[in-house]
PDB file of N, CA and C in Angstrom:
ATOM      1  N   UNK A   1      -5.473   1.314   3.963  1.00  0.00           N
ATOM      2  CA  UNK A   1      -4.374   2.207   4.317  1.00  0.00           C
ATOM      3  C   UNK A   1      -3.078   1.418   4.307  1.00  0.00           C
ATOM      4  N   UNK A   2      -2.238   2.198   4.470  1.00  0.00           N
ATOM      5  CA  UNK A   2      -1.044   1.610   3.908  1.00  0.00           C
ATOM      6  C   UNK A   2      -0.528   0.987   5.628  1.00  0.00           C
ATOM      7  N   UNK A   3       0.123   0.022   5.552  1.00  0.00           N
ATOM      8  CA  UNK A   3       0.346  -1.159   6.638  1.00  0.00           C
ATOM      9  C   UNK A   3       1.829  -1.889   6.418  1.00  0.00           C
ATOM     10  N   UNK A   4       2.853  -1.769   7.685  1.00  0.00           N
ATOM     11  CA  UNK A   4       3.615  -2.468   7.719  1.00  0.00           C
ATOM     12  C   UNK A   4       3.628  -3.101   8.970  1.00  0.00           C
ATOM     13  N   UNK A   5       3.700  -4.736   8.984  1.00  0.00           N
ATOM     14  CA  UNK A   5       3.401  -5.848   9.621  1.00  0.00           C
ATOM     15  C   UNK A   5       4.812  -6.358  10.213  1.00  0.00           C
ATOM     16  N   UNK A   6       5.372  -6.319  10.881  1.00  0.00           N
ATOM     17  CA  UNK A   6       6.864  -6.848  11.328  1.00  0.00           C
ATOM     18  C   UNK A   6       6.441  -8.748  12.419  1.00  0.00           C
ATOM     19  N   UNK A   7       7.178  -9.543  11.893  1.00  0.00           N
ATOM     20  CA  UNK A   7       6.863 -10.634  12.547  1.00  0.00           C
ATOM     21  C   UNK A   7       8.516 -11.482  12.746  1.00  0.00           C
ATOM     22  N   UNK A   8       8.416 -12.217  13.423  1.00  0.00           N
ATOM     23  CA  UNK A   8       9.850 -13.554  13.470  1.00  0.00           C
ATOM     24  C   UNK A   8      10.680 -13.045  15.176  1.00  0.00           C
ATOM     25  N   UNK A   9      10.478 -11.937  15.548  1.00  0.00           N
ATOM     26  CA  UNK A   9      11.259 -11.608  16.648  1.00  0.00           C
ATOM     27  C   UNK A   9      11.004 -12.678  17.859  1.00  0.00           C
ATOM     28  N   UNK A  10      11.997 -12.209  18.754  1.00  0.00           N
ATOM     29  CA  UNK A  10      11.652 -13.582  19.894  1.00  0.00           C
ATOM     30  C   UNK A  10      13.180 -13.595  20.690  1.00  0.00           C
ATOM     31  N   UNK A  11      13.356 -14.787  21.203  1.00  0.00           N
ATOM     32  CA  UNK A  11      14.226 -14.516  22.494  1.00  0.00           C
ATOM     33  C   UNK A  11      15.129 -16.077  21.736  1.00  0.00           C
ATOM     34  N   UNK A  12      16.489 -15.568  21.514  1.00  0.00           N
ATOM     35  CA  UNK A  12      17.723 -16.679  21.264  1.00  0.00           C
ATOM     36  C   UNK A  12      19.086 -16.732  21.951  1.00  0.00           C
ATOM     37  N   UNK A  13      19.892 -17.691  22.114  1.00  0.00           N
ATOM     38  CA  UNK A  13      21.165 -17.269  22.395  1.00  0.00           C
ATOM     39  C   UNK A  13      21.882 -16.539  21.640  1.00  0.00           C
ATOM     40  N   UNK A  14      22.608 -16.243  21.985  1.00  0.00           N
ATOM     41  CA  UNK A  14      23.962 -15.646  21.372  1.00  0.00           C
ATOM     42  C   UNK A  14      24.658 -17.046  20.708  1.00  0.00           C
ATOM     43  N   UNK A  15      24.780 -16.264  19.283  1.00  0.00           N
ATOM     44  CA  UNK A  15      25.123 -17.271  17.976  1.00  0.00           C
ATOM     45  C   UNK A  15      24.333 -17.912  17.174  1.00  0.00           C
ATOM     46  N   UNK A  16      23.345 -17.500  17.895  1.00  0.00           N
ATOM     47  CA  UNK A  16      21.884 -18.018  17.120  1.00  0.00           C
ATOM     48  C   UNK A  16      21.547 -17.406  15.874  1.00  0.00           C
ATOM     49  N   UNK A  17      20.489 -17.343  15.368  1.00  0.00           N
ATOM     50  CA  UNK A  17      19.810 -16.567  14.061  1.00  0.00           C
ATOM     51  C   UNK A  17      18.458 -16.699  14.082  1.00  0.00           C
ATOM     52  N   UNK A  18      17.783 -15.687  13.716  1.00  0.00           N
ATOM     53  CA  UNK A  18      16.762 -15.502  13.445  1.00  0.00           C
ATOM     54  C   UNK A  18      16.367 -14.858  12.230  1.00  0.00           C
ATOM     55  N   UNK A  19      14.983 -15.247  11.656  1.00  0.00           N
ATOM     56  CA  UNK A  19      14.467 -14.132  10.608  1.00  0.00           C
ATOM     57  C   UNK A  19      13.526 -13.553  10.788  1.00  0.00           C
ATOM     58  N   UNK A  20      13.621 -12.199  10.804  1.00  0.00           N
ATOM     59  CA  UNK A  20      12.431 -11.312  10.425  1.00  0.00           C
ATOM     60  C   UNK A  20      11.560 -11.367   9.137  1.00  0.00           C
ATOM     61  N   UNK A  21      10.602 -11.071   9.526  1.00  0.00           N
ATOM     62  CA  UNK A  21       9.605 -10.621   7.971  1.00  0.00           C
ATOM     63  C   UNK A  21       8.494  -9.496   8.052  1.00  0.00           C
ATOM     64  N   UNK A  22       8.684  -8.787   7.335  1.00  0.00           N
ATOM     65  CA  UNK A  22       7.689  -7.300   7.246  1.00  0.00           C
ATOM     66  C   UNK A  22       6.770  -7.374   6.261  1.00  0.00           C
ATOM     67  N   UNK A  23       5.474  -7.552   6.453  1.00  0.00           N
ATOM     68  CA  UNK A  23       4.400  -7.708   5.179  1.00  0.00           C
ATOM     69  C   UNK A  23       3.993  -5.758   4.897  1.00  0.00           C
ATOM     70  N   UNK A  24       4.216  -5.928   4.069  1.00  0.00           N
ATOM     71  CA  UNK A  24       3.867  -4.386   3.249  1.00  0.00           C
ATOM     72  C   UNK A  24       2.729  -4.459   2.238  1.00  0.00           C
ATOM     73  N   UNK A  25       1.566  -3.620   2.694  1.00  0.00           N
ATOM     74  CA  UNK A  25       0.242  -3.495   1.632  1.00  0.00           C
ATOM     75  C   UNK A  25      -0.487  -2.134   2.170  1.00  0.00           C
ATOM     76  N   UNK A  26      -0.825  -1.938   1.046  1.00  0.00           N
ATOM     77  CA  UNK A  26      -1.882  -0.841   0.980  1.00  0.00           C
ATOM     78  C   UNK A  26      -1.159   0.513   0.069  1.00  0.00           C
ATOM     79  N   UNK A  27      -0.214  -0.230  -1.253  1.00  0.00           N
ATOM     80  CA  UNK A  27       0.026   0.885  -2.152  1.00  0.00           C
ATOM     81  C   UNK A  27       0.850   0.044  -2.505  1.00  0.00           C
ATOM     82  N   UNK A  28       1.355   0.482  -3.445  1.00  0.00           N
ATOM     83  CA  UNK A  28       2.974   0.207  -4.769  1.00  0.00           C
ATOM     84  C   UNK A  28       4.226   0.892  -3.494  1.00  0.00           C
ATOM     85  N   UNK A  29       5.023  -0.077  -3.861  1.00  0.00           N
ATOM     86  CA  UNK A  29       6.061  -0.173  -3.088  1.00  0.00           C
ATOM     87  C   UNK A  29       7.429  -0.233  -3.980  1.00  0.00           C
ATOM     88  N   UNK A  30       6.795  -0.235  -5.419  1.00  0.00           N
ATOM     89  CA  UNK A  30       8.107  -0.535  -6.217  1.00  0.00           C
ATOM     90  C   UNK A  30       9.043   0.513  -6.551  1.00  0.00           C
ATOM     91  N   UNK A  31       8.570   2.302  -5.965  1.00  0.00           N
ATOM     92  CA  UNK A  31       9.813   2.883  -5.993  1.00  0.00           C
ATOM     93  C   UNK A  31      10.167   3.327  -4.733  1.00  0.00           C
ATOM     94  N   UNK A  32      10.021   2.212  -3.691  1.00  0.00           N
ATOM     95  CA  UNK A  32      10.278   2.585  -2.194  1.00  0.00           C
ATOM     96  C   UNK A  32      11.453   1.520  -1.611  1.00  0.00           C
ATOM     97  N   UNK A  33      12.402   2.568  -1.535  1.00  0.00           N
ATOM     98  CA  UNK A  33      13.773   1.699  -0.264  1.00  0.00           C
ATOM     99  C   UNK A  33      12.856   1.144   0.745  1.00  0.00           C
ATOM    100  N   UNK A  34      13.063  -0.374   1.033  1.00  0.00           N
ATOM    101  CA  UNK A  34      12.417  -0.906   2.214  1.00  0.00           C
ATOM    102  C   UNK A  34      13.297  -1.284   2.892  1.00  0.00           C
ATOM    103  N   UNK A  35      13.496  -1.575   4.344  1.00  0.00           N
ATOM    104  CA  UNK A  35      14.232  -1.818   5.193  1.00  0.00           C
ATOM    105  C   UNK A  35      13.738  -2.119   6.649  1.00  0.00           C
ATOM    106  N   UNK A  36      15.317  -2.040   7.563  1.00  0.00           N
ATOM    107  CA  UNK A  36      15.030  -2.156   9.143  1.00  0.00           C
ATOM    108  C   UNK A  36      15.863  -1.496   9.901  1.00  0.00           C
ATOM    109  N   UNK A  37      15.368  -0.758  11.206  1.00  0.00           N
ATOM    110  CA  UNK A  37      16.173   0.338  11.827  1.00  0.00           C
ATOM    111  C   UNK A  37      16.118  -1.008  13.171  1.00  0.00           C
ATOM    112  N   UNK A  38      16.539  -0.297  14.140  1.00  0.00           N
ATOM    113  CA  UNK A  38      16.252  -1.203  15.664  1.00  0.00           C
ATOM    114  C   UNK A  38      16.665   0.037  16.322  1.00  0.00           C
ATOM    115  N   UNK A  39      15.749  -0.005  17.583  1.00  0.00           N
ATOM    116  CA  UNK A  39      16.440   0.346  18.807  1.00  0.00           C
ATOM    117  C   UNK A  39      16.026  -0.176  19.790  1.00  0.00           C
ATOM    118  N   UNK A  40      17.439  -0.205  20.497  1.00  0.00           N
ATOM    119  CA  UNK A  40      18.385  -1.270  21.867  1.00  0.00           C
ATOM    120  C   UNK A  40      17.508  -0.196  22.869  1.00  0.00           C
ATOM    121  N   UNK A  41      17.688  -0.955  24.111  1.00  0.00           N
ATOM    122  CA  UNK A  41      17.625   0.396  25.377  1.00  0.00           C
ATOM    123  C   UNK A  41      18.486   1.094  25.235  1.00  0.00           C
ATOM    124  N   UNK A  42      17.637   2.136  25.881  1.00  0.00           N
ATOM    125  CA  UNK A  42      18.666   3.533  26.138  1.00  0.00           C
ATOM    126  C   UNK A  42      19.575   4.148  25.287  1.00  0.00           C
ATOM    127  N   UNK A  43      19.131   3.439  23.678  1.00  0.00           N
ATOM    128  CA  UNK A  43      20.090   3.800  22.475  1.00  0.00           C
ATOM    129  C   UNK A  43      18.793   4.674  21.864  1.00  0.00           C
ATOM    130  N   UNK A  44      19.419   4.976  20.413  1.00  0.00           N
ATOM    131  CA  UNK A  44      18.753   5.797  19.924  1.00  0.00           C
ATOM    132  C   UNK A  44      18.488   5.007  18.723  1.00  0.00           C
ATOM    133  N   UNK A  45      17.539   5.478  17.504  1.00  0.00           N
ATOM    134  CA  UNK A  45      17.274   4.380  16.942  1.00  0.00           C
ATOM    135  C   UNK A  45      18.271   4.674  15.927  1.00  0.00           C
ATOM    136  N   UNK A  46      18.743   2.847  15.196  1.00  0.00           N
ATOM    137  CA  UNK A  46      19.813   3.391  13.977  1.00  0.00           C
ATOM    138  C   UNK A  46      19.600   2.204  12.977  1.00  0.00           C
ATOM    139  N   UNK A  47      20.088   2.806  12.087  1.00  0.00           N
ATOM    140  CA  UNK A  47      19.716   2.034  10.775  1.00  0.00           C
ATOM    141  C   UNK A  47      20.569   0.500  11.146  1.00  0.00           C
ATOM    142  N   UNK A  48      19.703  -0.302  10.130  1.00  0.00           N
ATOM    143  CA  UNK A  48      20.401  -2.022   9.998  1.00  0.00           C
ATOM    144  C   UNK A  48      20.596  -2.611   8.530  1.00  0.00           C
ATOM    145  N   UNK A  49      19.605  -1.983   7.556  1.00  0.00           N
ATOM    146  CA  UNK A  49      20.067  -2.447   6.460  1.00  0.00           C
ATOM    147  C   UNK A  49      18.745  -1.830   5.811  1.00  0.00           C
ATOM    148  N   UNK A  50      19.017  -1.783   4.044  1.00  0.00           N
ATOM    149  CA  UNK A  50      17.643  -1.570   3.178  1.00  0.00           C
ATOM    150  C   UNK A  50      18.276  -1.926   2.204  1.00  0.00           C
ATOM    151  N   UNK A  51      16.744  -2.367   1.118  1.00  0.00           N
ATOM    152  CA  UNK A  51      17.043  -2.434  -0.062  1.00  0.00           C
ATOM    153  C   UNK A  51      16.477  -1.711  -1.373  1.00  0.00           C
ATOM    154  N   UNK A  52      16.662  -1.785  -2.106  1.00  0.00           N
ATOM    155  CA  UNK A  52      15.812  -0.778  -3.504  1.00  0.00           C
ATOM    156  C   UNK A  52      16.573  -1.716  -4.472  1.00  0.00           C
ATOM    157  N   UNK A  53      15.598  -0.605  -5.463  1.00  0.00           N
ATOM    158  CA  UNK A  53      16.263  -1.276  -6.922  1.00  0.00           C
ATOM    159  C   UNK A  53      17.877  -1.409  -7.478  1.00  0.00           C
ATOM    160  N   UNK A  54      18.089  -0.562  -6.743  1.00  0.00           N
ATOM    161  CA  UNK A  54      19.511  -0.400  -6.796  1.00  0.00           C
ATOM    162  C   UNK A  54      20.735  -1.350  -5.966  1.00  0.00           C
ATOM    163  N   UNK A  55      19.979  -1.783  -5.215  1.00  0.00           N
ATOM    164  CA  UNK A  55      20.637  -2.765  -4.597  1.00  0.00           C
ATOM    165  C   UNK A  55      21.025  -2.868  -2.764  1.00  0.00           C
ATOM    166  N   UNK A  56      21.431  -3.723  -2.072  1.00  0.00           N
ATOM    167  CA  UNK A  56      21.249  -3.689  -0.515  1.00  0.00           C
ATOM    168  C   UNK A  56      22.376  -2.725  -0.056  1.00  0.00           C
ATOM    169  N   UNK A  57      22.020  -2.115   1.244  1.00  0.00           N
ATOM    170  CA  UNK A  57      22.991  -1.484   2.132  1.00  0.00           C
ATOM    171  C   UNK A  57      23.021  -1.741   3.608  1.00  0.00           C
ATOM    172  N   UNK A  58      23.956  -2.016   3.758  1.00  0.00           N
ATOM    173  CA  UNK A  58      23.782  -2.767   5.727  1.00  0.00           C
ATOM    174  C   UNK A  58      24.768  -1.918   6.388  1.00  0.00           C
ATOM    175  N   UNK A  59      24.017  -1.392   8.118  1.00  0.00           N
ATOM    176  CA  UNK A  59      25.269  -0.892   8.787  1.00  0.00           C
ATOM    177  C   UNK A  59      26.327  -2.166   8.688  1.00  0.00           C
ATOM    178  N   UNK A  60      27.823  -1.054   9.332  1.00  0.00           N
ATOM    179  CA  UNK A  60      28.939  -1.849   9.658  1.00  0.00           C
ATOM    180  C   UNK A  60      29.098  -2.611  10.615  1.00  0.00           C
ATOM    181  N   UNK A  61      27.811  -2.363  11.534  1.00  0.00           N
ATOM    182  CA  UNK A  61      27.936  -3.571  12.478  1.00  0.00           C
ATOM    183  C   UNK A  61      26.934  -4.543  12.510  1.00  0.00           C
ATOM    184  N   UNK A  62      26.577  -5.089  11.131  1.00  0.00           N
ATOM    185  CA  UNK A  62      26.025  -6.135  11.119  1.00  0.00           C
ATOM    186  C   UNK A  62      26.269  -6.923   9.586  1.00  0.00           C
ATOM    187  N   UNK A  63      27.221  -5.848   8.867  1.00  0.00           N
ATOM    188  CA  UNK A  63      27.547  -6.398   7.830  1.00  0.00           C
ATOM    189  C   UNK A  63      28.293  -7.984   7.927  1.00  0.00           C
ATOM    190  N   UNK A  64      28.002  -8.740   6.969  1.00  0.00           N
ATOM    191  CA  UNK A  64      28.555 -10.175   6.988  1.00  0.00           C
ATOM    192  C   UNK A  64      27.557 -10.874   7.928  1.00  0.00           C
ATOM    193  N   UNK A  65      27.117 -10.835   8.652  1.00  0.00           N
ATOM    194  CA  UNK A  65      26.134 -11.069   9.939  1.00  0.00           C
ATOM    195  C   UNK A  65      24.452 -11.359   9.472  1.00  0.00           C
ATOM    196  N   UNK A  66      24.277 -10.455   8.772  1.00  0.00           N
ATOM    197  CA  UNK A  66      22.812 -10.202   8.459  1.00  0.00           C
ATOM    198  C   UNK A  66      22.468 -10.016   6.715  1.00  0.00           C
ATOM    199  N   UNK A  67      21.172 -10.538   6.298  1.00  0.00           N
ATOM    200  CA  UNK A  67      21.161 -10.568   4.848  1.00  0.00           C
ATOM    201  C   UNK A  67      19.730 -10.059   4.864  1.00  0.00           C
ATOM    202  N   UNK A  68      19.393  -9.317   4.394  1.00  0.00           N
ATOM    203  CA  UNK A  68      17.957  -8.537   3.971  1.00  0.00           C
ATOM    204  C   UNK A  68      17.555  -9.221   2.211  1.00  0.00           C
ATOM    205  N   UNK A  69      15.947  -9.051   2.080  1.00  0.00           N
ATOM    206  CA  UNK A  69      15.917  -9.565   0.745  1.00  0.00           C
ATOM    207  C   UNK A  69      14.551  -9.319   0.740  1.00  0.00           C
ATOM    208  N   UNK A  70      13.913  -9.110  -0.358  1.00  0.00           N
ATOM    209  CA  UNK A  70      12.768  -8.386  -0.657  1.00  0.00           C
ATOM    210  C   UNK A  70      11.827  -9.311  -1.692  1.00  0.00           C
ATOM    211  N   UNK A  71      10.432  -9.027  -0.990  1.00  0.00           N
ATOM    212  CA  UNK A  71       9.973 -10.231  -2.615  1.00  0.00           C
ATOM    213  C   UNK A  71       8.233  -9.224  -2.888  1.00  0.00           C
ATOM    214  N   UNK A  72       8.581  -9.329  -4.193  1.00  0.00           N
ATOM    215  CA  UNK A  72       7.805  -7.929  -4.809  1.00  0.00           C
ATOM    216  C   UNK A  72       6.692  -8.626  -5.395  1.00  0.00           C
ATOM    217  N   UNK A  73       6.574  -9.995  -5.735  1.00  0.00           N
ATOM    218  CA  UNK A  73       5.904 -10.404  -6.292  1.00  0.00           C
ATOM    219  C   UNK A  73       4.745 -10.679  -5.936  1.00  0.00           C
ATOM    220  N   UNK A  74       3.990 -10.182  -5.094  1.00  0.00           N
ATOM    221  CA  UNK A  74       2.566 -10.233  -4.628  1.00  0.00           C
ATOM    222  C   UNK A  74       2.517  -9.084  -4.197  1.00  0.00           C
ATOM    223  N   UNK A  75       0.909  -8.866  -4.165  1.00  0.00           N
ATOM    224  CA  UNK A  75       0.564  -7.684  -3.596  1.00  0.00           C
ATOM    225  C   UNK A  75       0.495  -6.946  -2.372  1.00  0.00           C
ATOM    226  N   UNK A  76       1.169  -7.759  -2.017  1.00  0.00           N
ATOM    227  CA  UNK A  76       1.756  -7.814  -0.387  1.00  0.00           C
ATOM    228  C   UNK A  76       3.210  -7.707  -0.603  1.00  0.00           C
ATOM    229  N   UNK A  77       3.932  -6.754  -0.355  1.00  0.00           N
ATOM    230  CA  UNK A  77       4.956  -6.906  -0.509  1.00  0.00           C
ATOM    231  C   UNK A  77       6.179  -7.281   1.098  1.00  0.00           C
ATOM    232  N   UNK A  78       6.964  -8.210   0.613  1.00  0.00           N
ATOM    233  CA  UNK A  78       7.519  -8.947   1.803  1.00  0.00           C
ATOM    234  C   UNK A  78       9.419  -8.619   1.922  1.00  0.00           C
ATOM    235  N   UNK A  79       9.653  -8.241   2.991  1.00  0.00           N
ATOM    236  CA  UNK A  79      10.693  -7.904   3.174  1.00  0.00           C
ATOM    237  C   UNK A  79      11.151  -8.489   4.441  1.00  0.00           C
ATOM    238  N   UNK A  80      12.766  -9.333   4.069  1.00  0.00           N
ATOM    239  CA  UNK A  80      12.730 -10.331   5.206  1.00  0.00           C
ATOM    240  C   UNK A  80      14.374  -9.632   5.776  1.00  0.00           C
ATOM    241  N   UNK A  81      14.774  -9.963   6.893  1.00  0.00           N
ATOM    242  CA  UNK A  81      15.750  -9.581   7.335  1.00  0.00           C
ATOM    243  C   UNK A  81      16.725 -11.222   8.038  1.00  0.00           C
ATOM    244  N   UNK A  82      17.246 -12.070   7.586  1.00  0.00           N
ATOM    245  CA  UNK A  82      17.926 -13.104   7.931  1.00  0.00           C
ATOM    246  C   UNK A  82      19.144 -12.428   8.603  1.00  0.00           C
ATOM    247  N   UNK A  83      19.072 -13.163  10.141  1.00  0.00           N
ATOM    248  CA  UNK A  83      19.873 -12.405  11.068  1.00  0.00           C
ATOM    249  C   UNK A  83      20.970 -13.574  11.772  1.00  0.00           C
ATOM    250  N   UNK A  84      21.872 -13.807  11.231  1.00  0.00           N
ATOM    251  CA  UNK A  84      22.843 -14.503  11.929  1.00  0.00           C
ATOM    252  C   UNK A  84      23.803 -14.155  12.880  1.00  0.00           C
ATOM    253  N   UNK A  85      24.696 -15.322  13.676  1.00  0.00           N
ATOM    254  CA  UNK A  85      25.400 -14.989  14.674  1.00  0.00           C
ATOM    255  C   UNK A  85      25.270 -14.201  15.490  1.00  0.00           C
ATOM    256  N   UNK A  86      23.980 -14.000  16.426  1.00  0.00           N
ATOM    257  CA  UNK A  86      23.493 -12.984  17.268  1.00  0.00           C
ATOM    258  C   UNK A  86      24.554 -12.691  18.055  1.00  0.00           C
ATOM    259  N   UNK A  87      24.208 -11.839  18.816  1.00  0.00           N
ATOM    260  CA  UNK A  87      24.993 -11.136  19.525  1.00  0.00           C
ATOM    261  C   UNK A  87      24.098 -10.107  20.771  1.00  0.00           C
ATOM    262  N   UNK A  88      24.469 -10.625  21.839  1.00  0.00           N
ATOM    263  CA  UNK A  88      23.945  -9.430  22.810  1.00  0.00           C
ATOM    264  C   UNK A  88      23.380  -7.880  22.549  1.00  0.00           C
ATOM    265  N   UNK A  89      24.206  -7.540  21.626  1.00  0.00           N
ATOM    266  CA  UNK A  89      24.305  -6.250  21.549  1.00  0.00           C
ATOM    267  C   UNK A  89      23.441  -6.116  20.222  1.00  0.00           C
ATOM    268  N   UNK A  90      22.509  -7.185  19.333  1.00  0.00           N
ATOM    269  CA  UNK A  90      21.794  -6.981  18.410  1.00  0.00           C
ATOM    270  C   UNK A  90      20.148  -6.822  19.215  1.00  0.00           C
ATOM    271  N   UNK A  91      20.363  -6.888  20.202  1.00  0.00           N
ATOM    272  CA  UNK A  91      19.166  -7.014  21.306  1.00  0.00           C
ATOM    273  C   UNK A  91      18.181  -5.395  21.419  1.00  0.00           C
ATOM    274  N   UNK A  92      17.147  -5.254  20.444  1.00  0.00           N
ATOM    275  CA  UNK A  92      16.263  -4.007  20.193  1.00  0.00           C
ATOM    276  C   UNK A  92      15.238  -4.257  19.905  1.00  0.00           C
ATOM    277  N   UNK A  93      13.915  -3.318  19.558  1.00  0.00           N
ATOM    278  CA  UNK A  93      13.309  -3.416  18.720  1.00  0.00           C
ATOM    279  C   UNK A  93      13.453  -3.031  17.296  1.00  0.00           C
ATOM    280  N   UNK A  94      13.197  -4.202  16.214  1.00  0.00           N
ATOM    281  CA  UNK A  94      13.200  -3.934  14.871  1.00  0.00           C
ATOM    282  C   UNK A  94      12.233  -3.360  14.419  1.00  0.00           C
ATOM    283  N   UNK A  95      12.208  -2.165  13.750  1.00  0.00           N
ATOM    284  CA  UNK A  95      11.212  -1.591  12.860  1.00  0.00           C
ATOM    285  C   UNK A  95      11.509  -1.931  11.421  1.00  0.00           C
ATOM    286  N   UNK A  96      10.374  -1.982  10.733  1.00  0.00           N
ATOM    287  CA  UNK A  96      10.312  -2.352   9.090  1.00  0.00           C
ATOM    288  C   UNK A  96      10.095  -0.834   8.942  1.00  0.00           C
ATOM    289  N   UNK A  97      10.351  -0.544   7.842  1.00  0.00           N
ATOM    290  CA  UNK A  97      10.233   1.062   6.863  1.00  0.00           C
ATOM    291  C   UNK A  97      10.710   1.267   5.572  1.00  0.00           C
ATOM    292  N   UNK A  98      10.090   1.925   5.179  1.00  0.00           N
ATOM    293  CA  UNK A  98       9.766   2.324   4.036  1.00  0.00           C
ATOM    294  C   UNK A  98      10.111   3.644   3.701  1.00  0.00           C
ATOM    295  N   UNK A  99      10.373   3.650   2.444  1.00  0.00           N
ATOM    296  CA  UNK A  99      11.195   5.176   2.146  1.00  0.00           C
ATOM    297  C   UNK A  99      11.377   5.750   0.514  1.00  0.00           C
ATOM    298  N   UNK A 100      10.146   6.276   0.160  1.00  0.00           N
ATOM    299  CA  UNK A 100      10.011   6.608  -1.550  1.00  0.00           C
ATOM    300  C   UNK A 100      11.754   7.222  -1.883  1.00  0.00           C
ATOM    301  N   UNK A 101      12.149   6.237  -2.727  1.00  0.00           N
ATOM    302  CA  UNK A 101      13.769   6.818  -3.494  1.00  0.00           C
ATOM    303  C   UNK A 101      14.487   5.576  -3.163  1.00  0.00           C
ATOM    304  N   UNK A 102      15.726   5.615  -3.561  1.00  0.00           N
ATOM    305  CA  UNK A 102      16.447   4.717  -3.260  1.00  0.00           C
ATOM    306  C   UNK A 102      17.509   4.491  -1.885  1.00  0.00           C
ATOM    307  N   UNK A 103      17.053   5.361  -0.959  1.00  0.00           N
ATOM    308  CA  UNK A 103      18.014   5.450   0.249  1.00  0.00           C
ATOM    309  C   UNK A 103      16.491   5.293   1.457  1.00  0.00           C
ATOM    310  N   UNK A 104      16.833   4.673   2.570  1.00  0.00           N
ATOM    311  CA  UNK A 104      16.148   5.028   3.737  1.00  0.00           C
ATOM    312  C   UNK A 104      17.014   5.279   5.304  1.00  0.00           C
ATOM    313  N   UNK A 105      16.102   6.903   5.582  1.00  0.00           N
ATOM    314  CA  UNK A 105      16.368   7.225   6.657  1.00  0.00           C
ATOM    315  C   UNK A 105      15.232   7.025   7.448  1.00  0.00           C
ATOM    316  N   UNK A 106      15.762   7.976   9.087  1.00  0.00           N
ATOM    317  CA  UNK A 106      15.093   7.860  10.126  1.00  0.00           C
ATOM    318  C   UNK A 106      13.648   8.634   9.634  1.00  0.00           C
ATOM    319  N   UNK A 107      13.740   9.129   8.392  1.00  0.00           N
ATOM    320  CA  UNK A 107      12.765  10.076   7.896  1.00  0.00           C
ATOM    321  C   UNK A 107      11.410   9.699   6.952  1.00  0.00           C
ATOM    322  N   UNK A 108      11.730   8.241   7.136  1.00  0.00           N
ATOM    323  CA  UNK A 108      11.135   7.168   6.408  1.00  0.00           C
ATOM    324  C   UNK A 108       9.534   7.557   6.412  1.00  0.00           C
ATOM    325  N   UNK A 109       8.527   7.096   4.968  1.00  0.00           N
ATOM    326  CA  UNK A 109       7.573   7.412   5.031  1.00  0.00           C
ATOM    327  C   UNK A 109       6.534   6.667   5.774  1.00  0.00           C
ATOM    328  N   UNK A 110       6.827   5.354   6.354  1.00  0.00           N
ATOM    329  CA  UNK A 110       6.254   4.437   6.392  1.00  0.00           C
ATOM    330  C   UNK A 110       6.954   3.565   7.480  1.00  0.00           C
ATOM    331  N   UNK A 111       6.445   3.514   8.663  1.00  0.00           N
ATOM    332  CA  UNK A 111       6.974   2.656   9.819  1.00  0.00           C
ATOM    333  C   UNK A 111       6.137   1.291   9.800  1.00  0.00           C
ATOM    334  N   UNK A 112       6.772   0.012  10.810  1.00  0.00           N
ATOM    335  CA  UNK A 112       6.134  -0.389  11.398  1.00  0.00           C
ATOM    336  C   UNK A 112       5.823  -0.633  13.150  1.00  0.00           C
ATOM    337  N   UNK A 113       5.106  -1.429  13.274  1.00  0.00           N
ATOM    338  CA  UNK A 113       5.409  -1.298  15.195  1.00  0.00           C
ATOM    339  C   UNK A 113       6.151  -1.791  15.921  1.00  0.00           C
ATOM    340  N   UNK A 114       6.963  -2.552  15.294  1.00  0.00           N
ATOM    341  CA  UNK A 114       8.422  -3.178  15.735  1.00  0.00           C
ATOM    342  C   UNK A 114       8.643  -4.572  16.042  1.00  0.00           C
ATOM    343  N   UNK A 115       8.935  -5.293  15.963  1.00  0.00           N
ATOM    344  CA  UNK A 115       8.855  -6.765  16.848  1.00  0.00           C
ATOM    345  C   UNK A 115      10.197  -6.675  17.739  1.00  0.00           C
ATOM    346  N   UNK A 116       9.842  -7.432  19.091  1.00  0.00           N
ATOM    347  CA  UNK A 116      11.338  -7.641  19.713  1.00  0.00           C
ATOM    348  C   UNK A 116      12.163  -8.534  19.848  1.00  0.00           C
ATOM    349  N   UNK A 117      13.478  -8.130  19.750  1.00  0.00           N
ATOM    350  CA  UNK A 117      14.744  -9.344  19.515  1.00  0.00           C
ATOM    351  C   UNK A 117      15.439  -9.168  20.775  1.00  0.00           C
ATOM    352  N   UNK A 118      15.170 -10.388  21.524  1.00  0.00           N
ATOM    353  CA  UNK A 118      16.755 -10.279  22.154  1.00  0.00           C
ATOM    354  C   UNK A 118      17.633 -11.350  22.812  1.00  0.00           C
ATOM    355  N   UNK A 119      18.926 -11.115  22.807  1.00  0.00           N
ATOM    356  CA  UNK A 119      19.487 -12.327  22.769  1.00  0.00           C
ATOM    357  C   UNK A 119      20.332 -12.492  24.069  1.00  0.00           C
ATOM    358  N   UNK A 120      20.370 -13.543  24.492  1.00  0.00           N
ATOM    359  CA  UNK A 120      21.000 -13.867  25.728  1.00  0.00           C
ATOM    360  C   UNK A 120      22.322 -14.170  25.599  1.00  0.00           C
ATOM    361  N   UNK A 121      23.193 -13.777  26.421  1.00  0.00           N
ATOM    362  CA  UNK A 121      24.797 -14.523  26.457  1.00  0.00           C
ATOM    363  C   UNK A 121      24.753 -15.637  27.138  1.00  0.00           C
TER     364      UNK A 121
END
């Protein structure tokens, strides 16, 4: 069955960086937007960035900050999220997802169970 694996989360200061990585298997992934949403407490969940063939898209509040990047070449497909200059307020759980087309929403076909980030001031 189809499986997304989220790993790298953990506890940093503020200014720190971390990377995520999402292992993806159990189907072709090559016409699926992959990505990462998060949600903070008491927030709601919101997009952080995805990629497709077409190329990456990152919210505005993590643009310059954060670099997503995808590696297709095994049958496992791996999707990493490089997260710089933390910030208090990047402090959620990350979900990996998946999304047949070139855009991903909250409507995504394919979740994972989240790993948690959070960062101290």
């Amino acid at each position: 069955q189809v499986q997304l694996v989220e790993s790298g989360g953990g506890l940093v200061q503020a200014g720190g960086s971390l990377r995520l990585s999402c292992a993806a298997s159990g189907r072709s992934f090559s016409t699926y937007a992959m990505g990462w949403f998060r949600q903070g407490p008491g927030k709601e969940r919101e997009f952080v960035a995805s990629i497709s063939w077409r190329g990456a898209d990152y919210a505005d509040s993590v643009k310059g900050r954060f670099t997503i990047s995808r590696d297709n070449a095994k049958n496992t497909v791996m999707v990493y999220l490089q997260m710089n200059s933390l910030n208090p307020e990047d402090t959620a759980v990350y979900y990996c997802a998946a999304e047949h087309g070139v855009r991903l929403g909250v409507s995504a076909d394919y979740w994972g169970q989240g790993t948690q980030v959070t960062i101290s001031s």
